[in-house]
N, C-alpha and C. Protein backbone atom coordinates (compact mmCIF):
# COMPACT_ATOMS: atom_id res chain seq x y z
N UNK A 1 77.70 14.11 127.96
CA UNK A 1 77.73 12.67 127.96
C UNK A 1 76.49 12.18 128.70
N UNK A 2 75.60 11.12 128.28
CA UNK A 2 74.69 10.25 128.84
C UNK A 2 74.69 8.94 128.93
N UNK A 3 74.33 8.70 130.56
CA UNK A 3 74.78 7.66 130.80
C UNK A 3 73.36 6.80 130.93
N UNK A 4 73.35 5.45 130.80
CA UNK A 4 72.45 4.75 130.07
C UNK A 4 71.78 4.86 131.31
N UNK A 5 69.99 4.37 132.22
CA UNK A 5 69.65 4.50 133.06
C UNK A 5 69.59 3.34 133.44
N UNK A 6 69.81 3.03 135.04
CA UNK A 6 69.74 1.68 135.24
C UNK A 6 68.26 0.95 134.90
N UNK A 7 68.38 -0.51 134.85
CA UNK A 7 67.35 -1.10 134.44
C UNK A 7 66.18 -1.40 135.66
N UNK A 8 65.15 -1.65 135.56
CA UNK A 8 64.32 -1.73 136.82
C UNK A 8 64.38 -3.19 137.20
N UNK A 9 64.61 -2.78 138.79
CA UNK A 9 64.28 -4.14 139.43
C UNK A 9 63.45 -5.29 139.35
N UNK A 10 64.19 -6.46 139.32
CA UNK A 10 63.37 -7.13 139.43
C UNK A 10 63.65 -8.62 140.38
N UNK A 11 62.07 -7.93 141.49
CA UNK A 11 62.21 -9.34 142.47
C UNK A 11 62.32 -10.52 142.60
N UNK A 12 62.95 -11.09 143.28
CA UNK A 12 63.10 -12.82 142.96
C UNK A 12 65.04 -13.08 142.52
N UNK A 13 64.97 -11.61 141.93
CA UNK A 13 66.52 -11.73 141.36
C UNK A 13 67.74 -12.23 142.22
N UNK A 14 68.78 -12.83 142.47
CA UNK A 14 70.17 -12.86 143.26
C UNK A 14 70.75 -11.28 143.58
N UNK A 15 70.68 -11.29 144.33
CA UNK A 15 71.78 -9.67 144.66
C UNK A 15 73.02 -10.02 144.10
N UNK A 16 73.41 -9.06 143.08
CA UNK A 16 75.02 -9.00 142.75
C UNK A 16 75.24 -7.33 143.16
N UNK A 17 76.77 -8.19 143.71
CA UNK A 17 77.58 -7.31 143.93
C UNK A 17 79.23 -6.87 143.13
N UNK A 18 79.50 -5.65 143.01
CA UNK A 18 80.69 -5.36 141.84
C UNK A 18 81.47 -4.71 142.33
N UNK A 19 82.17 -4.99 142.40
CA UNK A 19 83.32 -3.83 143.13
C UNK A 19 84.40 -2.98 141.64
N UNK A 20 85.02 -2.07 141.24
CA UNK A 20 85.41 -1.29 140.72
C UNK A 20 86.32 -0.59 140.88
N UNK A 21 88.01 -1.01 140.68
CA UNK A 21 88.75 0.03 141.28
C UNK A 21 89.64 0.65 139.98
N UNK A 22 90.21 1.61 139.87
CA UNK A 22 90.68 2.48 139.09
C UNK A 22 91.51 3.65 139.76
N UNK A 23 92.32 3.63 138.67
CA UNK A 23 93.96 4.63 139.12
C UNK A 23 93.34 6.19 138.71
N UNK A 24 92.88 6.77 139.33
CA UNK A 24 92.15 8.01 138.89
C UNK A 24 93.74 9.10 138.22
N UNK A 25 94.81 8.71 138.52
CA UNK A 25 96.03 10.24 139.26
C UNK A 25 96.03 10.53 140.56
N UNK A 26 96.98 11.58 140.03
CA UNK A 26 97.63 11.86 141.80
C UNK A 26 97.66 13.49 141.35
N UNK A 27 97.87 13.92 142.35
CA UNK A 27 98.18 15.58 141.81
C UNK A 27 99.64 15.66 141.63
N UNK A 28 99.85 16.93 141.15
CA UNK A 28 101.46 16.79 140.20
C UNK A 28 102.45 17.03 141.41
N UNK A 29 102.09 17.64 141.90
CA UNK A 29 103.30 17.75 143.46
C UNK A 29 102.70 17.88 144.81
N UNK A 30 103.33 17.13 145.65
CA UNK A 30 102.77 17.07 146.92
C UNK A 30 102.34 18.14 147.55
N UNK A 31 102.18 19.40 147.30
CA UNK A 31 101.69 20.55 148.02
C UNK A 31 99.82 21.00 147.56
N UNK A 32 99.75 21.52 148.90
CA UNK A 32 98.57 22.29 148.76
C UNK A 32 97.55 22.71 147.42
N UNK A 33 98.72 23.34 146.71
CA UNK A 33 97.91 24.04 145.62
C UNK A 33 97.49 23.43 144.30
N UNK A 34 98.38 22.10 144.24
CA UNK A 34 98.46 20.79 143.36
C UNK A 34 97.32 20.26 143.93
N UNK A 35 97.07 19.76 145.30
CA UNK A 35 96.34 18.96 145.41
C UNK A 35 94.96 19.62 145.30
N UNK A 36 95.30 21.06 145.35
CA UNK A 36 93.39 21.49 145.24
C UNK A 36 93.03 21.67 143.59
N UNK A 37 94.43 21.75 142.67
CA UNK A 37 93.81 21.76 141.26
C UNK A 37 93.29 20.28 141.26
N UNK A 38 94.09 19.25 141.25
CA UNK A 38 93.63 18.09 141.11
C UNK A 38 92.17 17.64 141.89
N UNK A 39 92.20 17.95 143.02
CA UNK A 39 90.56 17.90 143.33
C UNK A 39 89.33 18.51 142.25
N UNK A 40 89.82 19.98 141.98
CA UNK A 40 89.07 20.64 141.02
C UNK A 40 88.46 19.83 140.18
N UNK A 41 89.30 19.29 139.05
CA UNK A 41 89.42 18.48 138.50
C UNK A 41 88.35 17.29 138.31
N UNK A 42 89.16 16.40 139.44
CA UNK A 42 88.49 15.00 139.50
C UNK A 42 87.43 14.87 139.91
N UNK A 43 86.66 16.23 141.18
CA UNK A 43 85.42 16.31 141.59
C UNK A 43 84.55 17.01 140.33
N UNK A 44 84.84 18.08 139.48
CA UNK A 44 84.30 18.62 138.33
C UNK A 44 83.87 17.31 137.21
N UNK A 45 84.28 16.28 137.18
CA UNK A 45 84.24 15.25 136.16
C UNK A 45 83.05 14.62 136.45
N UNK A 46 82.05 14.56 135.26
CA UNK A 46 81.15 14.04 135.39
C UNK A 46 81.07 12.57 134.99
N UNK A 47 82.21 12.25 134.95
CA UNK A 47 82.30 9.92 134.71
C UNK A 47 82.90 9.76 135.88
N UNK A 48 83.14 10.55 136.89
CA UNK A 48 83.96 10.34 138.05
C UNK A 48 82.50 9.98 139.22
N UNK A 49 82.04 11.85 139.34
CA UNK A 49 81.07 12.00 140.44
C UNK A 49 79.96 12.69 139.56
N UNK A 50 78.75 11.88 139.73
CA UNK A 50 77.48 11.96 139.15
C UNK A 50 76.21 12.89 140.28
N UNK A 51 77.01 14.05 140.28
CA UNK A 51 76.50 14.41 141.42
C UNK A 51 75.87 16.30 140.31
N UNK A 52 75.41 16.75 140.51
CA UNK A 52 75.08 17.90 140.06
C UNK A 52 76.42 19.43 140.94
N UNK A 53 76.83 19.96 139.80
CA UNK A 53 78.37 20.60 140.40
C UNK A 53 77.64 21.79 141.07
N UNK A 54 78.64 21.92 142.31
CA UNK A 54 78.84 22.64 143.33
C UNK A 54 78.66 24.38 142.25
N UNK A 55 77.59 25.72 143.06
CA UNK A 55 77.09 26.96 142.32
C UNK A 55 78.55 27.45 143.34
């Protein structure tokens, strides 16, 4: 997936600000081993965290 690149600044402009909230899930049961698949998961997702994945 590619995500479009932001557009270049331009000075003089108003600062906007956006805020963004969203129900990502929960992990399937309150224990340990749920919550580390679900991390797996939601940190592995690249529309989540735009970050280059952990070697």
């Amino acid at each position: 997936m590619r995500f479009r690149p932001e557009p270049a600044h331009q000075h003089g402009q108003p600062a906007r600000t956006g805020v963004l909230l969203c129900n990502l899930g929960t992990p399937d049961e309150p224990t340990a081993a749920a919550t580390r698949r679900y991390l797996a998961e939601f940190l592995s997702d690249p529309r989540v965290v735009e970050i280059p994945p952990a070697a």
